[in-house]
C-alpha atoms as a PDB file:
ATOM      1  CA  UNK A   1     101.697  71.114  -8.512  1.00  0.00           C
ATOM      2  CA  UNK A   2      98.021  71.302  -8.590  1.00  0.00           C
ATOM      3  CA  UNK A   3      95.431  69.711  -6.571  1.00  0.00           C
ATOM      4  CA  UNK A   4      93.666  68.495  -9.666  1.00  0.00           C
ATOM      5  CA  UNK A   5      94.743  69.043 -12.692  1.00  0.00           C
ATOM      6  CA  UNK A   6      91.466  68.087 -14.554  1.00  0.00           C
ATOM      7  CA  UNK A   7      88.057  68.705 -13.164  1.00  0.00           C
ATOM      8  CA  UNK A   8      84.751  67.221 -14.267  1.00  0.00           C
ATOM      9  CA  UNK A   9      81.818  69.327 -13.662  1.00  0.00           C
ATOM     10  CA  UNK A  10      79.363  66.788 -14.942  1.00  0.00           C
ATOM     11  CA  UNK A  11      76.260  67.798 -16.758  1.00  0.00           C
ATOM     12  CA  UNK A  12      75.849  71.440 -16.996  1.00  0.00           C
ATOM     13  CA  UNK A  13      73.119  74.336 -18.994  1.00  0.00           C
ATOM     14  CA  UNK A  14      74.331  76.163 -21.453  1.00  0.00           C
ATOM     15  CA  UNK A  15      74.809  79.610 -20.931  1.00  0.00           C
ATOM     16  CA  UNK A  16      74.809  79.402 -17.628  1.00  0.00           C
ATOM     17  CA  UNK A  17      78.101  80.515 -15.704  1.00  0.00           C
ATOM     18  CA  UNK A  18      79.699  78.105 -13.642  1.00  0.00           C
ATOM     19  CA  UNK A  19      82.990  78.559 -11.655  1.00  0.00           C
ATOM     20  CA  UNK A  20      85.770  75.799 -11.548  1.00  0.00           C
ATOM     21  CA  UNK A  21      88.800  76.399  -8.773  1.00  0.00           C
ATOM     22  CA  UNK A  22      92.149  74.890  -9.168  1.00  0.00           C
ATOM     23  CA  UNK A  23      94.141  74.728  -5.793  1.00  0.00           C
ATOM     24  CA  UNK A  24      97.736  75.187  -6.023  1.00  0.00           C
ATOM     25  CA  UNK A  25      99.669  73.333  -3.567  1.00  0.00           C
ATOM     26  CA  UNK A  26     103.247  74.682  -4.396  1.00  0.00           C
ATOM     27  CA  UNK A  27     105.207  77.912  -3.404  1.00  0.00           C
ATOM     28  CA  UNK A  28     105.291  79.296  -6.818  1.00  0.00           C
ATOM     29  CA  UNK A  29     104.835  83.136  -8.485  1.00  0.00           C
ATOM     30  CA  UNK A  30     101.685  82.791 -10.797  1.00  0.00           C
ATOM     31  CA  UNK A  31     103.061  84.445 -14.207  1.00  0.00           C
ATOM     32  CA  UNK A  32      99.740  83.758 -16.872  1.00  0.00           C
ATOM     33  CA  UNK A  33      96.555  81.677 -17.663  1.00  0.00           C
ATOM     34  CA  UNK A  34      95.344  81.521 -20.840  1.00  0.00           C
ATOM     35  CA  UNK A  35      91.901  79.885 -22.236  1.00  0.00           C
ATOM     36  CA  UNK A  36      91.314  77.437 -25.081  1.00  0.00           C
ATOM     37  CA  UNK A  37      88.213  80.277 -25.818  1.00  0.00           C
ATOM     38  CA  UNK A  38      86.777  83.010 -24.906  1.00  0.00           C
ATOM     39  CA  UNK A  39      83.564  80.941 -22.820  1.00  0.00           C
ATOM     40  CA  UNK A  40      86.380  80.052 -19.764  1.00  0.00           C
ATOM     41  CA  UNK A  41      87.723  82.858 -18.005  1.00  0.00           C
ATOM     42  CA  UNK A  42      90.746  82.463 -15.826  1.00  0.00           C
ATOM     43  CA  UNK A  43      91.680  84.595 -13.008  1.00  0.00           C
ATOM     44  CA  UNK A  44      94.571  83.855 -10.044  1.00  0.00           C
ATOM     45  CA  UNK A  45      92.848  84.005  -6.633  1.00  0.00           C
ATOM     46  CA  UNK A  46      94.704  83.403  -3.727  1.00  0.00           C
ATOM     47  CA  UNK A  47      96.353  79.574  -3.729  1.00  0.00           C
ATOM     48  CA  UNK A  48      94.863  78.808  -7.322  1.00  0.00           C
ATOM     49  CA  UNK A  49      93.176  79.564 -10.381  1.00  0.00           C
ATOM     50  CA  UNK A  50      89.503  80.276 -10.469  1.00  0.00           C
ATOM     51  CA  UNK A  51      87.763  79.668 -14.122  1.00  0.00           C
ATOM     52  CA  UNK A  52      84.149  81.106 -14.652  1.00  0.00           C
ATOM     53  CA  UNK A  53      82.708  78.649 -17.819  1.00  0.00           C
ATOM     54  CA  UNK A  54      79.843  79.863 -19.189  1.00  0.00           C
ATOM     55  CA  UNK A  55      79.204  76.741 -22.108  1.00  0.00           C
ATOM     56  CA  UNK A  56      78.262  77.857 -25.779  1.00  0.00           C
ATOM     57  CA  UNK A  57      74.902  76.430 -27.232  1.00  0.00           C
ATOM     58  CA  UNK A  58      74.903  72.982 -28.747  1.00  0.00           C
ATOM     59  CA  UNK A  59      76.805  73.020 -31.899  1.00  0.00           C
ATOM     60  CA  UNK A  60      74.722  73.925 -34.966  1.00  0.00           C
ATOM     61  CA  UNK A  61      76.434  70.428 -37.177  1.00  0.00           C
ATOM     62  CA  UNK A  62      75.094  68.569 -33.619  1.00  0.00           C
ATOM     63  CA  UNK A  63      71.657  70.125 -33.284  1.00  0.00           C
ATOM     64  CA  UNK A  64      70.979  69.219 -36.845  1.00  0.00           C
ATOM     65  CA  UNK A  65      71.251  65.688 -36.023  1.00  0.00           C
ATOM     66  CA  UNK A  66      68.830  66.434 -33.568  1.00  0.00           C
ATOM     67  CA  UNK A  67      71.399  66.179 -30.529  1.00  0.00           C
ATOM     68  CA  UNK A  68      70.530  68.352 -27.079  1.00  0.00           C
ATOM     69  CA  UNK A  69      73.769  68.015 -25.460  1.00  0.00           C
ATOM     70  CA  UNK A  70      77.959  67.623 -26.423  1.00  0.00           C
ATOM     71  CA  UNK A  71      80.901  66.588 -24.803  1.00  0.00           C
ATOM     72  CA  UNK A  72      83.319  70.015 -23.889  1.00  0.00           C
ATOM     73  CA  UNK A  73      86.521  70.118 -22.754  1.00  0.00           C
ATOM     74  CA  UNK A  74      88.318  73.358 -22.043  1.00  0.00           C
ATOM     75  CA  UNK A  75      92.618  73.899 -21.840  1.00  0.00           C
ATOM     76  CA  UNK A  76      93.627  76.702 -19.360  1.00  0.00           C
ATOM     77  CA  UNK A  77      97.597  76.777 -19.597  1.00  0.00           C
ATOM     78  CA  UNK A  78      98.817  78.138 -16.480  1.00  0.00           C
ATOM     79  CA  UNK A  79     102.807  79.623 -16.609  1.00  0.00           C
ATOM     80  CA  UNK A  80     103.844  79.890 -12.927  1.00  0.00           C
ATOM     81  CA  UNK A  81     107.453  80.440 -11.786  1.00  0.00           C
ATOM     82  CA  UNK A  82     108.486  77.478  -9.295  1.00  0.00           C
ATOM     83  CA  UNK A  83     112.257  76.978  -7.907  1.00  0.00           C
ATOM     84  CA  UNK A  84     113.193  79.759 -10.423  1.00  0.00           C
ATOM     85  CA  UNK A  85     112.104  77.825 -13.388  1.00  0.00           C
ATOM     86  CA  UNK A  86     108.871  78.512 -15.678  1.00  0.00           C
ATOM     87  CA  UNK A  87     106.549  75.829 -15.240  1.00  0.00           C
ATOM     88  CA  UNK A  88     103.630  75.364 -17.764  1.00  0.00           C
ATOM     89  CA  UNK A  89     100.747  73.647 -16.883  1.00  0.00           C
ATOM     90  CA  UNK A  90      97.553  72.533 -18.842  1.00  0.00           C
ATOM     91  CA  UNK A  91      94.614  72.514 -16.839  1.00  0.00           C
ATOM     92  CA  UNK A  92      91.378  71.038 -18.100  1.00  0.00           C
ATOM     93  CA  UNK A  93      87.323  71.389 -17.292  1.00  0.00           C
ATOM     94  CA  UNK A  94      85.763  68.433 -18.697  1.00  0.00           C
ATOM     95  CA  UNK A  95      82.036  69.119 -19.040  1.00  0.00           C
ATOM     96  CA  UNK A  96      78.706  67.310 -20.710  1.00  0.00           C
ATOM     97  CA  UNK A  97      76.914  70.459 -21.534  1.00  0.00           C
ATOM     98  CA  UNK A  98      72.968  70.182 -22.106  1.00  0.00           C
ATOM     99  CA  UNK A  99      70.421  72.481 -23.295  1.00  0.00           C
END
């Protein structure tokens, strides 16, 4: 069980790194997190998950239409052993991302 399991960061720069912290309010043995893409970077720290984002540029098929900013959402799956079951969760950073 997870503090949050989505977090909105609001309005952020691209390219410029951000970190996101899930707290993890179980006992539990953290097994794997995995990204939607390579621009989030999960790690386990102690009592969660701590995701550096650093957004992509604006979407070329977007800044053609003249558009400055996009909507991002990014999946970390998180595999954690809890009661001796696998548990999967699916974390999400929701994000408007300017430039």
């Amino acid at each position: 069980m997870w503090k949050q399991e989505v977090i909105n960061t609001g309005r952020i720069k691209v390219k410029v790194p951000i970190t996101v912290k899930f707290e993890y309010l179980r006992e539990g043995k953290f097994v794997s997190a995995n990204s939607s893409c390579g621009c989030s970077i999960p790690e386990w720290k102690e009592g969660g998950i701590e995701v550096v984002y650093t957004p992509n540029d604006v979407p070329k098929h977007l800044a053609l239409k003249g558009k400055s900013e996009y909507e991002s959402t990014k999946h970390i799956v998180v595999v954690m052993i809890e009661d001796s079951m696998q548990k999967n969760y699916n974390l999400k950073i929701q994000s408007t991302v300017y430039k």
